[in-house]
Protein backbone atom coordinates (compact mmCIF):
# COMPACT_ATOMS: atom_id res chain seq x y z
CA UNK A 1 -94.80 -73.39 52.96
CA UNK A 2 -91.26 -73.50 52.40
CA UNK A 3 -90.27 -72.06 55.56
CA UNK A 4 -92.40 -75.14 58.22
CA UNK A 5 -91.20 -77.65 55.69
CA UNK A 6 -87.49 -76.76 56.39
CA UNK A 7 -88.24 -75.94 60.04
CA UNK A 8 -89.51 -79.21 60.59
CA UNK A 9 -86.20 -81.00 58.85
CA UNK A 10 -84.05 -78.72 60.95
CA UNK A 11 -86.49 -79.57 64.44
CA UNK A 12 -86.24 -75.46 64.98
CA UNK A 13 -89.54 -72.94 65.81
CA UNK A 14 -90.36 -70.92 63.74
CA UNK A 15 -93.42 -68.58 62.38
CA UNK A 16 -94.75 -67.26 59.15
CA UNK A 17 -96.49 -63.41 58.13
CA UNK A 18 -99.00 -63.13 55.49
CA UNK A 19 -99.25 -59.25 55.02
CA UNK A 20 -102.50 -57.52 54.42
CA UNK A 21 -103.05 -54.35 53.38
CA UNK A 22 -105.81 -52.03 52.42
CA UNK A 23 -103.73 -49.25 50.80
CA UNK A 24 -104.54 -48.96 47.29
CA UNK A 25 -102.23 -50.46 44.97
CA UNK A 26 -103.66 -53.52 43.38
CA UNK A 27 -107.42 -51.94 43.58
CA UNK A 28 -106.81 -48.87 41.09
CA UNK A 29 -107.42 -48.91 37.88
CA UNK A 30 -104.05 -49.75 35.73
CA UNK A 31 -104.65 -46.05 33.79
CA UNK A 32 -104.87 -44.00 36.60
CA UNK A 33 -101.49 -45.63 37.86
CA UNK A 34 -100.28 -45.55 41.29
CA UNK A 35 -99.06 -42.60 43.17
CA UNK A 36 -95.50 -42.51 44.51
CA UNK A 37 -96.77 -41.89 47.68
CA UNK A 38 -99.29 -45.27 47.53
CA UNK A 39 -96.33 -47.52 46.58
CA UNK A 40 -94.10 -46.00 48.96
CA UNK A 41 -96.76 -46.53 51.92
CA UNK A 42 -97.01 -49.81 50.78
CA UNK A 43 -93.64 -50.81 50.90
CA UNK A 44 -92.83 -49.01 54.20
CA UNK A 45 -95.82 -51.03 56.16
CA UNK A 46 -94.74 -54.34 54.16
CA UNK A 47 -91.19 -54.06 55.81
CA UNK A 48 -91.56 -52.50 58.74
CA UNK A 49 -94.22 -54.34 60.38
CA UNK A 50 -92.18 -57.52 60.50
CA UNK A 51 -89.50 -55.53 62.02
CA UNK A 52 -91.88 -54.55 64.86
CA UNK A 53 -92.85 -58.15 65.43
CA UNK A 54 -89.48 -59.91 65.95
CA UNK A 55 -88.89 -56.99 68.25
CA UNK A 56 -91.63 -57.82 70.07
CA UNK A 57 -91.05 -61.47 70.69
CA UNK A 58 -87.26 -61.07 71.11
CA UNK A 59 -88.03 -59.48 74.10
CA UNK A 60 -90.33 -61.73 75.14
């Protein structure tokens, strides 16, 4: 990925998040549409999780 291959030319640590989720945005069917509430869910747990995680190891 873009972010080891420019870690490795700037010799800095660094770490990558592949985000997961089982909410159900891509899996209904395009003419039901997707609730307000499913895409807001979504985006909430796509930003805030990372936020929880450099928390975490900054105060490692």
């Amino acid at each position: 990925s873009a972010v080891f291959t420019a870690r490795k030319k700037i010799v800095r640590k660094a770490a990558g998040l592949i985000t997961i989720s089982d909410l159900p945005l891509r899996t209904k069917s395009l003419f039901d549409g997707v609730r307000e509430e499913d895409a807001m869910n979504y985006n909430n747990s796509v930003s805030i999780i990372p936020e929880i995680l450099l928390e975490t190891v900054l105060k490692l």
